[in-house]
PDB file of N, CA and C in Angstrom:
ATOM      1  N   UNK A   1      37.514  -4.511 -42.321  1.00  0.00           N
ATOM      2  CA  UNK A   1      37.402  -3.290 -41.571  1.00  0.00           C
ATOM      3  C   UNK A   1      35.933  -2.907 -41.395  1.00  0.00           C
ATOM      4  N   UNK A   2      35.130  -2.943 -42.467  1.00  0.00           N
ATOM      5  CA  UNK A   2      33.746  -2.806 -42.180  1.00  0.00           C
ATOM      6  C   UNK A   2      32.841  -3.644 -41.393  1.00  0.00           C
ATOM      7  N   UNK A   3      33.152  -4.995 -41.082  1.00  0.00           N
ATOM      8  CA  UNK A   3      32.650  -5.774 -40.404  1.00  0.00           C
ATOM      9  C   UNK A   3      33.132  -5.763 -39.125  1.00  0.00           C
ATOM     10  N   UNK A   4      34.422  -5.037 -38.936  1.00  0.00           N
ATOM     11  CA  UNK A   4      34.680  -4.787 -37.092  1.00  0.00           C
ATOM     12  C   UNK A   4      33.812  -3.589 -36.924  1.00  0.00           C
ATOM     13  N   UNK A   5      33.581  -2.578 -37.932  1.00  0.00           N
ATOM     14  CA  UNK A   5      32.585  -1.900 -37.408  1.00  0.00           C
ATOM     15  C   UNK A   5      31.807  -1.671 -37.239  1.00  0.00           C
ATOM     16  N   UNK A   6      30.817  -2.737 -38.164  1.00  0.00           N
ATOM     17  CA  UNK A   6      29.453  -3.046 -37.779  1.00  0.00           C
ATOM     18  C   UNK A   6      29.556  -3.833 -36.281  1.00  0.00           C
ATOM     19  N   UNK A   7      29.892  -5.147 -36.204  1.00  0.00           N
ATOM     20  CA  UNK A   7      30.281  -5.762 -34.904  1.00  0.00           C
ATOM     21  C   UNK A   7      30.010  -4.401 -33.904  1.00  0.00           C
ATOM     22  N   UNK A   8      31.178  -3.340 -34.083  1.00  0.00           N
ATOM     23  CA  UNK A   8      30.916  -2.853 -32.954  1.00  0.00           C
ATOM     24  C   UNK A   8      30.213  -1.547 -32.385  1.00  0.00           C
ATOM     25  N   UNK A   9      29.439  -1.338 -33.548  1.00  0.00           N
ATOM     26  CA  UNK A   9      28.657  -0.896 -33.558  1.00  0.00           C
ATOM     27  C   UNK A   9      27.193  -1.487 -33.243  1.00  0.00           C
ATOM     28  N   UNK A  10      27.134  -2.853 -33.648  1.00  0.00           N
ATOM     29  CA  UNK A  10      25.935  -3.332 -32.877  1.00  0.00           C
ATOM     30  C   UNK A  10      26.289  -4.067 -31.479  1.00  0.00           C
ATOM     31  N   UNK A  11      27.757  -3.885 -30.821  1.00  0.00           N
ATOM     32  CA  UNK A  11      28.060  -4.305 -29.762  1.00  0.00           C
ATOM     33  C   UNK A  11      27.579  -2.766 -28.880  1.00  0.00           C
ATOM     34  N   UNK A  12      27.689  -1.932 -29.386  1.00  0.00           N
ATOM     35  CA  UNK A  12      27.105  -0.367 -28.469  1.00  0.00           C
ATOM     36  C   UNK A  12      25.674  -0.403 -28.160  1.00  0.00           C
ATOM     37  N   UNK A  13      24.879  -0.553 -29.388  1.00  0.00           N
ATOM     38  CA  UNK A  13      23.388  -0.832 -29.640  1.00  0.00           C
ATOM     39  C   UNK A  13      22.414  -1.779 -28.712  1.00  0.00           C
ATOM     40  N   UNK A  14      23.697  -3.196 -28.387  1.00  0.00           N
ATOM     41  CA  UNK A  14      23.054  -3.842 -27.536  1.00  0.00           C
ATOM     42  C   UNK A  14      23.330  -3.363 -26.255  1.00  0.00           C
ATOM     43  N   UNK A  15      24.551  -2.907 -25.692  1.00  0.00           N
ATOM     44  CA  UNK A  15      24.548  -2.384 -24.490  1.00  0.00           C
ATOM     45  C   UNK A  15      23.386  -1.274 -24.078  1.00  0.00           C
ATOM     46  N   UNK A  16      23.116  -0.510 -24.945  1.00  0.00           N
ATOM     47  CA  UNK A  16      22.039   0.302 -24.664  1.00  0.00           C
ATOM     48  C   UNK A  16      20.848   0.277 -24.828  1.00  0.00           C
ATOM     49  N   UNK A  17      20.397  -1.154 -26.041  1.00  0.00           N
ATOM     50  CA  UNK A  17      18.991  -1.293 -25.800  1.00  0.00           C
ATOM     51  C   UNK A  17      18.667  -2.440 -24.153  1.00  0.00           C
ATOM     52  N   UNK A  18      19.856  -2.567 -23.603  1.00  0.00           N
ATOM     53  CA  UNK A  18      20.050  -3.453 -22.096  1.00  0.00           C
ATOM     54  C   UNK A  18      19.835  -2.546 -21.206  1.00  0.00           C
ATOM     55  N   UNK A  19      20.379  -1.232 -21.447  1.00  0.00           N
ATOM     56  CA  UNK A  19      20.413  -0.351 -20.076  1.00  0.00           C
ATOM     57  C   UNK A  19      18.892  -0.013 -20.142  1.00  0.00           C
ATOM     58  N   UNK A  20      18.607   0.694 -21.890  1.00  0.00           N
ATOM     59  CA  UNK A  20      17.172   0.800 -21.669  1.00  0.00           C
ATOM     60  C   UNK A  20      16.070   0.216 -21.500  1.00  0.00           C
ATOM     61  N   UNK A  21      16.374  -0.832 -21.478  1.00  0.00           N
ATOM     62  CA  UNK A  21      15.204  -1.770 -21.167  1.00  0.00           C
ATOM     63  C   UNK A  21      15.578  -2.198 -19.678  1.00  0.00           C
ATOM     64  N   UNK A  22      16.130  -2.250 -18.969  1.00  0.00           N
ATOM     65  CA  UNK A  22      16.324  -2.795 -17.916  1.00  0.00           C
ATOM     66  C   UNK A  22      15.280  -1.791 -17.126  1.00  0.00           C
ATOM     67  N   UNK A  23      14.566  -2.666 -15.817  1.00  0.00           N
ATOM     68  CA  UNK A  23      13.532  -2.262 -15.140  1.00  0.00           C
ATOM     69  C   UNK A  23      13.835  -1.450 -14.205  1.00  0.00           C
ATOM     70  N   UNK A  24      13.355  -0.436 -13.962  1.00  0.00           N
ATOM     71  CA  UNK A  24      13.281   0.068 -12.966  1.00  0.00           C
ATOM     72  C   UNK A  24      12.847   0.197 -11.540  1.00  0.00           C
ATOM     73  N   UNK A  25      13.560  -0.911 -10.865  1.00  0.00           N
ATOM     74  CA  UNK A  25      13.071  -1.145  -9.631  1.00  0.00           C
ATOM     75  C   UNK A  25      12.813   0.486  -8.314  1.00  0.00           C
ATOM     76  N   UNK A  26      13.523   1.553  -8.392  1.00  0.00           N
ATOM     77  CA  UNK A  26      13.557   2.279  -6.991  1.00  0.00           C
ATOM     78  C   UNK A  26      12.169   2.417  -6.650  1.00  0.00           C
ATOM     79  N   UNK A  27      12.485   2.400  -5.432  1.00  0.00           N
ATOM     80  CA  UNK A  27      10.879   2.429  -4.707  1.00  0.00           C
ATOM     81  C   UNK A  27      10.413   1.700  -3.468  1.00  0.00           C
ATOM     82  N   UNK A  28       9.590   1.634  -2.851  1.00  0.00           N
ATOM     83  CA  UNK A  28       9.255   0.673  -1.748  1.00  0.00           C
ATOM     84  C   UNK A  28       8.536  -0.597  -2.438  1.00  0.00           C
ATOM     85  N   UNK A  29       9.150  -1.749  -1.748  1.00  0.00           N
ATOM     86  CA  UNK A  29       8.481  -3.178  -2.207  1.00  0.00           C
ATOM     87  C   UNK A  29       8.213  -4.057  -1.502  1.00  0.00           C
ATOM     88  N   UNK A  30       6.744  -4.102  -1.001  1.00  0.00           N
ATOM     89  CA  UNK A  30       5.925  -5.230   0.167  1.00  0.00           C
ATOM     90  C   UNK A  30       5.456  -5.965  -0.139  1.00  0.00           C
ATOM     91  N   UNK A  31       5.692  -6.794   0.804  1.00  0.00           N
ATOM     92  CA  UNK A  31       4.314  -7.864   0.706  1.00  0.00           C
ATOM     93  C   UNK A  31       2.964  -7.554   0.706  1.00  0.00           C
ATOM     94  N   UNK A  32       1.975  -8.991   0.365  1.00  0.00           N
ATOM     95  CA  UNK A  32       0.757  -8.433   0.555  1.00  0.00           C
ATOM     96  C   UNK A  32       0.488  -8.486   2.233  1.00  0.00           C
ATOM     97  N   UNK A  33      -0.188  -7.600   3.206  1.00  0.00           N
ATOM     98  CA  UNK A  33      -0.732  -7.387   4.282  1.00  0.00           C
ATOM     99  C   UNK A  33       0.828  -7.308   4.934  1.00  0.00           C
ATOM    100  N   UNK A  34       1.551  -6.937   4.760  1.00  0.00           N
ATOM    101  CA  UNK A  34       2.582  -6.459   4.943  1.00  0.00           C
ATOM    102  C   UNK A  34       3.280  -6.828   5.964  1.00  0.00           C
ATOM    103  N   UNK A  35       3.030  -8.836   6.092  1.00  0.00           N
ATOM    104  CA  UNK A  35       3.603  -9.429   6.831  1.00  0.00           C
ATOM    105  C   UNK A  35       5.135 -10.204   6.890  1.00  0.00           C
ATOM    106  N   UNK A  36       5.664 -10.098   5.463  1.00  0.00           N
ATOM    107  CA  UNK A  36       7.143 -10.113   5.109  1.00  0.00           C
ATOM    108  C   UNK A  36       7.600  -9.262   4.990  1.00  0.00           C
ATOM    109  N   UNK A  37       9.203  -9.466   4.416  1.00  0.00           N
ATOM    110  CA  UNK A  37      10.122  -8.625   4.121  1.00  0.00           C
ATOM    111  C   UNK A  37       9.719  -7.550   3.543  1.00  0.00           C
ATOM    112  N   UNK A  38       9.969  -6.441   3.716  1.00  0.00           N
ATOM    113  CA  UNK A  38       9.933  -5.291   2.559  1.00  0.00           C
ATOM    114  C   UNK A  38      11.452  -4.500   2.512  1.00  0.00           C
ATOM    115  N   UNK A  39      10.920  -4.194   0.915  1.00  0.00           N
ATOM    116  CA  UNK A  39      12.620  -3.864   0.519  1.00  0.00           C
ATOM    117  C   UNK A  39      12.595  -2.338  -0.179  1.00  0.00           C
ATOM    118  N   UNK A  40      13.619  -1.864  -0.190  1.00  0.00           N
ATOM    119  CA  UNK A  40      13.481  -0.108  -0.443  1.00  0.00           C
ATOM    120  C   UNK A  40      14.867  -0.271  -0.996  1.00  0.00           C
ATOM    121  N   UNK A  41      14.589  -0.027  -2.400  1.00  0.00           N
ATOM    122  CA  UNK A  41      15.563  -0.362  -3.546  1.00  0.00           C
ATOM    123  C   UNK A  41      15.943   0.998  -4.492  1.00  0.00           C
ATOM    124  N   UNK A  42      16.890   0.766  -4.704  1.00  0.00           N
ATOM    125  CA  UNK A  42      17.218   1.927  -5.847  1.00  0.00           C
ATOM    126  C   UNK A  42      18.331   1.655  -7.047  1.00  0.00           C
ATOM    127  N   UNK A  43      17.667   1.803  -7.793  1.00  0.00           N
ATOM    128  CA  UNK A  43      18.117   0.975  -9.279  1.00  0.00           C
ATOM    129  C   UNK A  43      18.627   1.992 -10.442  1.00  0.00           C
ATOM    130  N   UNK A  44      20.169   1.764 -10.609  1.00  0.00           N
ATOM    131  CA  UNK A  44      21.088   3.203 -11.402  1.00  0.00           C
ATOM    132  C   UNK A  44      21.097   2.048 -12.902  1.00  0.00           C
ATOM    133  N   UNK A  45      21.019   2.192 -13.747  1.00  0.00           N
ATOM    134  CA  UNK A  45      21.229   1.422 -14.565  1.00  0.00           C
ATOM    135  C   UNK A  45      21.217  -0.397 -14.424  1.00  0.00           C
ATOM    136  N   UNK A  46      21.939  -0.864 -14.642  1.00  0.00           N
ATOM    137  CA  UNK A  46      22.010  -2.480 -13.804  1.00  0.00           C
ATOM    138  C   UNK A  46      22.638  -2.537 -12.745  1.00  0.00           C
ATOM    139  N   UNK A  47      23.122  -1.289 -11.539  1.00  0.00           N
ATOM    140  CA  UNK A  47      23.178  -1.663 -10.121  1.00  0.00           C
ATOM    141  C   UNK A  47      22.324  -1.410  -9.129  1.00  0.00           C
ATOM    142  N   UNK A  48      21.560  -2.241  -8.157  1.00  0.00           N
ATOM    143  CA  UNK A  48      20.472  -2.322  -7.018  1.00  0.00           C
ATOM    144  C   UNK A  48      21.662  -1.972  -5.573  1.00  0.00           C
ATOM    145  N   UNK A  49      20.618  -0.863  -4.933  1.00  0.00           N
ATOM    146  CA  UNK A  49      20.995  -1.247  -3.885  1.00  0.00           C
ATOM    147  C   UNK A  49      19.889  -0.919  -3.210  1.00  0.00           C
ATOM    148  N   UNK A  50      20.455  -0.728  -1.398  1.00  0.00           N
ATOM    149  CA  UNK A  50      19.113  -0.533  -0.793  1.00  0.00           C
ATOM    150  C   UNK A  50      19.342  -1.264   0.389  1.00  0.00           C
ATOM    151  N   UNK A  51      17.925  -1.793   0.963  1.00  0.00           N
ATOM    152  CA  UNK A  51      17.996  -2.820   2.385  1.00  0.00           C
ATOM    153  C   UNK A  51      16.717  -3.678   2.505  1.00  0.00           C
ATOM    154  N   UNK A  52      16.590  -4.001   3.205  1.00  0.00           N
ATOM    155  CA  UNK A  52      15.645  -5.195   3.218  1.00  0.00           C
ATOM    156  C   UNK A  52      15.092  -4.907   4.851  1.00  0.00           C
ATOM    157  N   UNK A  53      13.575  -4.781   4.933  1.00  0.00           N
ATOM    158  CA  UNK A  53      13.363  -4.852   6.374  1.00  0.00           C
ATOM    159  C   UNK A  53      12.694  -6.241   6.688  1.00  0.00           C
ATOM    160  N   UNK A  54      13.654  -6.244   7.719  1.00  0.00           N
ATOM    161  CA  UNK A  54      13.198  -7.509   8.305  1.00  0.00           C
ATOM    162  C   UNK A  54      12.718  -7.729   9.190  1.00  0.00           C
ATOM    163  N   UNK A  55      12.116  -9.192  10.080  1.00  0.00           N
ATOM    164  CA  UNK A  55      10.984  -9.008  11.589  1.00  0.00           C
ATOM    165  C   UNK A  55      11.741  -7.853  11.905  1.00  0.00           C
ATOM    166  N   UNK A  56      11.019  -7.320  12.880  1.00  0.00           N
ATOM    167  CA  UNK A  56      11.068  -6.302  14.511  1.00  0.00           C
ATOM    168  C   UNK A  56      11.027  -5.075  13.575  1.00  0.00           C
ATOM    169  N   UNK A  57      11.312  -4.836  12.748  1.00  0.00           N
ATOM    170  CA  UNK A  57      11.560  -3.113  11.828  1.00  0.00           C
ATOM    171  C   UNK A  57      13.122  -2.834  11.385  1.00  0.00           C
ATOM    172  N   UNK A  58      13.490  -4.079  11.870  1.00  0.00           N
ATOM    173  CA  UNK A  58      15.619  -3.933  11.751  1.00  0.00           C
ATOM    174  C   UNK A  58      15.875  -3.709  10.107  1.00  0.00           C
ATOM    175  N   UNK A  59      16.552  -2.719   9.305  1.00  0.00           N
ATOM    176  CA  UNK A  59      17.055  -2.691   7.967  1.00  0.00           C
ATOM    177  C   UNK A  59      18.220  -3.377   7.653  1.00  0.00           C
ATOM    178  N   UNK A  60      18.699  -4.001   6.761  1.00  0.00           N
ATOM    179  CA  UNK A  60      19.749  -4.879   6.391  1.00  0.00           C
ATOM    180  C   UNK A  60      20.202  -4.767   5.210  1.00  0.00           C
ATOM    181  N   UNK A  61      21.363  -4.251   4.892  1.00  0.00           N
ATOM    182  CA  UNK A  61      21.870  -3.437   3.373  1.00  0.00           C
ATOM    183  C   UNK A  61      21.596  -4.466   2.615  1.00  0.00           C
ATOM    184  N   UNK A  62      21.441  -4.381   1.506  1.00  0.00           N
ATOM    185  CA  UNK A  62      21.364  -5.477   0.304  1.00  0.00           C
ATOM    186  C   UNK A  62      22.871  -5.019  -0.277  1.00  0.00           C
ATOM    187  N   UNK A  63      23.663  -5.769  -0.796  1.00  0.00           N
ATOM    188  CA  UNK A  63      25.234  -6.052  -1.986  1.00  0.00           C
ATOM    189  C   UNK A  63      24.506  -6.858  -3.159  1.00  0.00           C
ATOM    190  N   UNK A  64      25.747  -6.676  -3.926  1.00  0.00           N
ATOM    191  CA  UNK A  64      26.186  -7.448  -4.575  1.00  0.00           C
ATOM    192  C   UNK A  64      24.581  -7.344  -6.015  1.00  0.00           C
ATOM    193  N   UNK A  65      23.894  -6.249  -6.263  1.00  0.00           N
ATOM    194  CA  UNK A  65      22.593  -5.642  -6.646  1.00  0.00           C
ATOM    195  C   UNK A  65      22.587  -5.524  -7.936  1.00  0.00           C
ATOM    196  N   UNK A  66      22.175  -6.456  -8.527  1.00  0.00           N
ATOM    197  CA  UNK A  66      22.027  -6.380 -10.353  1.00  0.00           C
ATOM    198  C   UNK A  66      20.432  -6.744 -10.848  1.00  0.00           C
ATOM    199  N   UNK A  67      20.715  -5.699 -12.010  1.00  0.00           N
ATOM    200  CA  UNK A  67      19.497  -5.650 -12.805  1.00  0.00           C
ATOM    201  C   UNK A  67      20.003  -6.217 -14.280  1.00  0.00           C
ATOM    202  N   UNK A  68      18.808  -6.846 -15.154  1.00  0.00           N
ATOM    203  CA  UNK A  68      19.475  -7.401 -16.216  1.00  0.00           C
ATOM    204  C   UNK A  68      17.842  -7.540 -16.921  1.00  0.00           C
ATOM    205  N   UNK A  69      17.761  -6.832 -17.462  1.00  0.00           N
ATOM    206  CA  UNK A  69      16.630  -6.945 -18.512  1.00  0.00           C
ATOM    207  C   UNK A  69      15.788  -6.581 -17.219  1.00  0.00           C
ATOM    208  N   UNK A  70      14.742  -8.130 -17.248  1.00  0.00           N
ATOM    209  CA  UNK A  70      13.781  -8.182 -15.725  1.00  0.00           C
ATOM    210  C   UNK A  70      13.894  -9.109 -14.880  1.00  0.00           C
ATOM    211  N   UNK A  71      15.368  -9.645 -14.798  1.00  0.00           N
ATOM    212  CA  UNK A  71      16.081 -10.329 -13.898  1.00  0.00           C
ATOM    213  C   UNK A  71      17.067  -9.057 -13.321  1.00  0.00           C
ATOM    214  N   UNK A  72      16.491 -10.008 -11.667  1.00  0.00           N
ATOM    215  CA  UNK A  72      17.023  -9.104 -10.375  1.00  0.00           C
ATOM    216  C   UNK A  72      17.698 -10.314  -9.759  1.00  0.00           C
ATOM    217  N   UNK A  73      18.422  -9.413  -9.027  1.00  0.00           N
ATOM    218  CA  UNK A  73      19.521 -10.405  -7.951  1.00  0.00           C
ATOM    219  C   UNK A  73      20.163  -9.994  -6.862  1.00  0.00           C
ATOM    220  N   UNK A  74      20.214  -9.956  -5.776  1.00  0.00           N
ATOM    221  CA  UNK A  74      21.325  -9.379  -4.728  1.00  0.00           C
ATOM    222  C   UNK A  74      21.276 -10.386  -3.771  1.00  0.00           C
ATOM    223  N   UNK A  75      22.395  -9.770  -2.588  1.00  0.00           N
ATOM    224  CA  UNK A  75      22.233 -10.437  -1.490  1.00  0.00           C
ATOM    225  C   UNK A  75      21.911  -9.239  -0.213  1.00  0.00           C
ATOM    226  N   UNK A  76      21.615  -9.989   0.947  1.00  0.00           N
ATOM    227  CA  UNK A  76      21.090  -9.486   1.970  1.00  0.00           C
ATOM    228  C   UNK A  76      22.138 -10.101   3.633  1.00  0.00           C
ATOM    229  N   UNK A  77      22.948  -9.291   4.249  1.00  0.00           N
ATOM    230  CA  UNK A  77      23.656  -9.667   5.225  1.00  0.00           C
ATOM    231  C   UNK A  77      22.691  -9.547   6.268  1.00  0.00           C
ATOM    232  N   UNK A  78      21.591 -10.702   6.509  1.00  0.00           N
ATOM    233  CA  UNK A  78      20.662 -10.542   7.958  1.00  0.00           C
ATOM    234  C   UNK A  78      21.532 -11.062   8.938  1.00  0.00           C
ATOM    235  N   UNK A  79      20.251 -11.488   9.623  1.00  0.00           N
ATOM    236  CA  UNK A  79      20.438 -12.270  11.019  1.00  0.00           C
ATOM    237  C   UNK A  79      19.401 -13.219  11.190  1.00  0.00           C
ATOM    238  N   UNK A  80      19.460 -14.172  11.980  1.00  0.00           N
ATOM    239  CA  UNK A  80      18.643 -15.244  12.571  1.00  0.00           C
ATOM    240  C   UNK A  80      18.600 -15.663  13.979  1.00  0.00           C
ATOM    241  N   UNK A  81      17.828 -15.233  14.872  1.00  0.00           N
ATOM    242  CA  UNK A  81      18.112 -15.522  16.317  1.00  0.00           C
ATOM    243  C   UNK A  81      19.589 -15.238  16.693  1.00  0.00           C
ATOM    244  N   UNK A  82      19.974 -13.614  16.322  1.00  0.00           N
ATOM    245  CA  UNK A  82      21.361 -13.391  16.861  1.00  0.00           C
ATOM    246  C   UNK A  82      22.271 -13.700  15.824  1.00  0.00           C
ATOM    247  N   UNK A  83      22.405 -14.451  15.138  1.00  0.00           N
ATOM    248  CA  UNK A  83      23.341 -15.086  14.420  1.00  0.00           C
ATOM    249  C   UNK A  83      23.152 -14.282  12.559  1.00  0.00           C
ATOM    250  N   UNK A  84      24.943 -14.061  12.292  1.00  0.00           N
ATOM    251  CA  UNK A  84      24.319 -13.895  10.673  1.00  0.00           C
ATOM    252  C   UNK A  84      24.265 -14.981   9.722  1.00  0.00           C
ATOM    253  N   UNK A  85      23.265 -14.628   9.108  1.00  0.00           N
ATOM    254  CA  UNK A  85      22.942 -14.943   8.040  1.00  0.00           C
ATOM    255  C   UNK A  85      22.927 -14.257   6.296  1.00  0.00           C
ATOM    256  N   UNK A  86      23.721 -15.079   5.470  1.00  0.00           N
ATOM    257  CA  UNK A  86      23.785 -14.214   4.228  1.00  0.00           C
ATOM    258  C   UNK A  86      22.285 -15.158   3.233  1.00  0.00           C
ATOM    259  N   UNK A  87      21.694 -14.039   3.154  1.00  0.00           N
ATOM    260  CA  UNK A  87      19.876 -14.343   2.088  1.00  0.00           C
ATOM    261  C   UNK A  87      20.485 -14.091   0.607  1.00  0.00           C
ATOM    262  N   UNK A  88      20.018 -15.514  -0.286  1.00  0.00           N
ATOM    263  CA  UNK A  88      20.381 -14.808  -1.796  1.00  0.00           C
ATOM    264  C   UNK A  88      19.049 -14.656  -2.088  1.00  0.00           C
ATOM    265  N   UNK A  89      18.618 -13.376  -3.084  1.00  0.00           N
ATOM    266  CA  UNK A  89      17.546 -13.664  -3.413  1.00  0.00           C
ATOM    267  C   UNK A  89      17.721 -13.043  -5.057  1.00  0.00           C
ATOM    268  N   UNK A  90      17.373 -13.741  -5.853  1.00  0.00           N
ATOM    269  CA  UNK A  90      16.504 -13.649  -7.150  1.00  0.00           C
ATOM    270  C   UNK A  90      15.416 -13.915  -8.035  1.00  0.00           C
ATOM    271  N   UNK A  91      14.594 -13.139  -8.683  1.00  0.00           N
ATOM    272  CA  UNK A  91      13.532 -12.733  -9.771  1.00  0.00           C
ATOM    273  C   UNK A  91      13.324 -12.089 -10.572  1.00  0.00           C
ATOM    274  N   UNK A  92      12.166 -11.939 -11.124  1.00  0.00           N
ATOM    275  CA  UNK A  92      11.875 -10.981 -12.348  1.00  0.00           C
ATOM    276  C   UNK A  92      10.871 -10.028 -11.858  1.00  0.00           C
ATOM    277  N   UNK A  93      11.300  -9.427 -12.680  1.00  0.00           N
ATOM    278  CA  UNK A  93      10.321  -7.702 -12.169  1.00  0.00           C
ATOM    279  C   UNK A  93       9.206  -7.709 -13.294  1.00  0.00           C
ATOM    280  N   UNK A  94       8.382  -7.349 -12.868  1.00  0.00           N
ATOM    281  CA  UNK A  94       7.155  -7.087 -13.851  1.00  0.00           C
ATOM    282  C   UNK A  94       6.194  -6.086 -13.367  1.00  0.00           C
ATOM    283  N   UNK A  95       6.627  -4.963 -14.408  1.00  0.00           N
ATOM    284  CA  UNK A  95       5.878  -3.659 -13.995  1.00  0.00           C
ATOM    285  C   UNK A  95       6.200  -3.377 -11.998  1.00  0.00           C
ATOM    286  N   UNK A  96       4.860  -3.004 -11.754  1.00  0.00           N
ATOM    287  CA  UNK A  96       4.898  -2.993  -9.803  1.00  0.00           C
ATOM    288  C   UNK A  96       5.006  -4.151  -9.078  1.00  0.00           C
ATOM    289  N   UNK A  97       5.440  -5.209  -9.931  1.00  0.00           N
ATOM    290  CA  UNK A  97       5.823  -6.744  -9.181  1.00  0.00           C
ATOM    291  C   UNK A  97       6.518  -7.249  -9.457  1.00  0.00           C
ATOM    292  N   UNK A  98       6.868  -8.232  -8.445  1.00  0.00           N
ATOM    293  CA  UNK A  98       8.335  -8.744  -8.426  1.00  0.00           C
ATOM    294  C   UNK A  98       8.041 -10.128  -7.906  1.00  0.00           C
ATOM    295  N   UNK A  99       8.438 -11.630  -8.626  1.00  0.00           N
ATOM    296  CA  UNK A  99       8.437 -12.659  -7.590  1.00  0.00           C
ATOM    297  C   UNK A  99       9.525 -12.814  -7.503  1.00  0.00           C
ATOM    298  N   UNK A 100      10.022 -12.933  -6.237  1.00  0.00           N
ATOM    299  CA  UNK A 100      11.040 -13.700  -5.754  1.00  0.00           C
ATOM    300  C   UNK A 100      11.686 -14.636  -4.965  1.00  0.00           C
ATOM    301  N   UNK A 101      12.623 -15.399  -5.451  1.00  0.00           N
ATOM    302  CA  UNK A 101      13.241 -16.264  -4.618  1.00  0.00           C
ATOM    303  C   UNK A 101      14.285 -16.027  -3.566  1.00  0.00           C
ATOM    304  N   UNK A 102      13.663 -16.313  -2.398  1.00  0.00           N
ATOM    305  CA  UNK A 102      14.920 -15.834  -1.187  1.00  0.00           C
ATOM    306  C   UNK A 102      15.100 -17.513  -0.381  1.00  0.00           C
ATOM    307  N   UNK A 103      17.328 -17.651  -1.087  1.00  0.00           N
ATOM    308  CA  UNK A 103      17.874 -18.616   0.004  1.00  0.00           C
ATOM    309  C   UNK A 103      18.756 -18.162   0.816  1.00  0.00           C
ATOM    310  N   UNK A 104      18.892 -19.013   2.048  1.00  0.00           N
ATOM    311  CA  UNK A 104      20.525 -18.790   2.593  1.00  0.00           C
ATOM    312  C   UNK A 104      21.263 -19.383   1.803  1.00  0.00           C
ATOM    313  N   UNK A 105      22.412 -18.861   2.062  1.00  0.00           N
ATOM    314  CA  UNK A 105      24.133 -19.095   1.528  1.00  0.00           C
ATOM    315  C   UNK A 105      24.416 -20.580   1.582  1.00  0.00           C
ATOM    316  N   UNK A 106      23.664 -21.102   2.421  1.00  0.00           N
ATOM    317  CA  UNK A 106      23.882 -22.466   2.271  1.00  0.00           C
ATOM    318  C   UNK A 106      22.778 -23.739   1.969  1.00  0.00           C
ATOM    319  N   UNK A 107      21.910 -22.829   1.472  1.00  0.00           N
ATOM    320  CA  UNK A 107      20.796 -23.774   0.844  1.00  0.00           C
ATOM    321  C   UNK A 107      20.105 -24.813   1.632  1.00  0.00           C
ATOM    322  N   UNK A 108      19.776 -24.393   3.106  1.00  0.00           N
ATOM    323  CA  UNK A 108      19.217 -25.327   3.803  1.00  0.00           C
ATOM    324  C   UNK A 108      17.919 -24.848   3.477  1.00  0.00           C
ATOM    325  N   UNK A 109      17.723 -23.409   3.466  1.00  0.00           N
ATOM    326  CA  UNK A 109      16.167 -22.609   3.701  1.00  0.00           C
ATOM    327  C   UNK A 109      16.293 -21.659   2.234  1.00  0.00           C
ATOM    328  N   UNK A 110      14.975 -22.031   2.227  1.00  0.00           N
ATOM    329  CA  UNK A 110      14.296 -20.979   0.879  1.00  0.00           C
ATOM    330  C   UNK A 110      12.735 -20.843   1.103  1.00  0.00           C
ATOM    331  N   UNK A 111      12.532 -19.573   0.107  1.00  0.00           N
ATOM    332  CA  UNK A 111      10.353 -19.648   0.012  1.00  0.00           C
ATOM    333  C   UNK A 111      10.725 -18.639  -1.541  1.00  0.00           C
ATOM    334  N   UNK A 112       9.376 -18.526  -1.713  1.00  0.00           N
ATOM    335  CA  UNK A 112       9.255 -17.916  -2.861  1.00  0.00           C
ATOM    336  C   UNK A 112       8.252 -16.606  -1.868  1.00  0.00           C
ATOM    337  N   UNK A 113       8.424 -15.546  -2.662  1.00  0.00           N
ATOM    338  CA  UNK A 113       7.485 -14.546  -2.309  1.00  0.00           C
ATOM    339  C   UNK A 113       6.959 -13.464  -3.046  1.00  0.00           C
ATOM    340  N   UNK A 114       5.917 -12.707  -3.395  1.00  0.00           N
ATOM    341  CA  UNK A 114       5.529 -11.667  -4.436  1.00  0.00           C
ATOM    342  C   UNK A 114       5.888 -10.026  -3.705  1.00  0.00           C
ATOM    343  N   UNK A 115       6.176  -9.568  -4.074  1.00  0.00           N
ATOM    344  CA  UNK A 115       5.933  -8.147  -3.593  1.00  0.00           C
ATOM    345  C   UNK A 115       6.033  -6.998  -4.776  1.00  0.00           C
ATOM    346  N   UNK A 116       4.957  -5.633  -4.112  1.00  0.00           N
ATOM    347  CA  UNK A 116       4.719  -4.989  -5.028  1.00  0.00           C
ATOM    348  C   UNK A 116       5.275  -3.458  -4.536  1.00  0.00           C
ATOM    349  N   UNK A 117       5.161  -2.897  -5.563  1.00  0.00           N
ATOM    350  CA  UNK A 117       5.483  -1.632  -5.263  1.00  0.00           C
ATOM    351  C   UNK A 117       4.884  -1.076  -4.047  1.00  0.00           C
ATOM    352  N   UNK A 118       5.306  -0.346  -3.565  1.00  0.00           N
ATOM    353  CA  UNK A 118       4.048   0.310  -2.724  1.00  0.00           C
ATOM    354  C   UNK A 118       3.777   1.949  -2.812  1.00  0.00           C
ATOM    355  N   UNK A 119       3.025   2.607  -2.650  1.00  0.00           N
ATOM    356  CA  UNK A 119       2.363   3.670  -3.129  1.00  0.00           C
ATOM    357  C   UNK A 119       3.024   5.287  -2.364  1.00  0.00           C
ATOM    358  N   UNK A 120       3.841   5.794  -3.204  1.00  0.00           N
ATOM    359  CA  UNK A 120       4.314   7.049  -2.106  1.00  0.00           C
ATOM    360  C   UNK A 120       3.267   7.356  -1.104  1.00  0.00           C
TER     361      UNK A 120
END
């Protein structure tokens, strides 16, 4: 009996030293010279959401939005010359930066990219 309640008592402990440590992404996040994507995120515990701007100024919801320590992850429902496209992208957050990896759904196309906070 005492050992289910230690167990679950350090099963509470870890859930919450996870929530508290998990990063706090909300905010605006660009590239440098602010020729990629930028993303405008908002981060409740370990769920992201938000959108992603893409060429021309078009916004594109981000799903599927998890935080996990300083691993990030979502997806992005764009487009490509008319056509959709689903973007996975994941990284780690560090402080006002973020690198990340953005593929399509079908792994023909990927890049890596940095972006940082950007400044109210």
């Amino acid at each position: 009996m005492r050992i289910s309640r230690l167990l679950g008592c350090l099963v509470v402990m870890g859930i919450f030293a996870a929530l508290v440590l998990a990063s706090d992404v909300t905010g605006k996040w660009k590239t440098q010279g602010d020729e990629g994507p930028q993303f405008t995120l908002k981060s409740e515990g370990q769920s992201v959401t938000g959108t992603m701007q893409g060429a021309r100024g078009k916004d594109f919801p981000i799903s599927d939005g998890k935080l996990d320590g300083d691993a990030i992850s979502f997806s992005v429902a764009s487009e490509w010359q008319g056509q959709p496209v689903k973007l996975l992208v994941k990284g780690k957050v560090s402080k006002d930066e973020m690198q990340l990896r953005i593929d399509n759904a079908e792994g023909s196309w990927g890049t890596d990219i940095v972006v940082k906070r950007a400044s109210s």
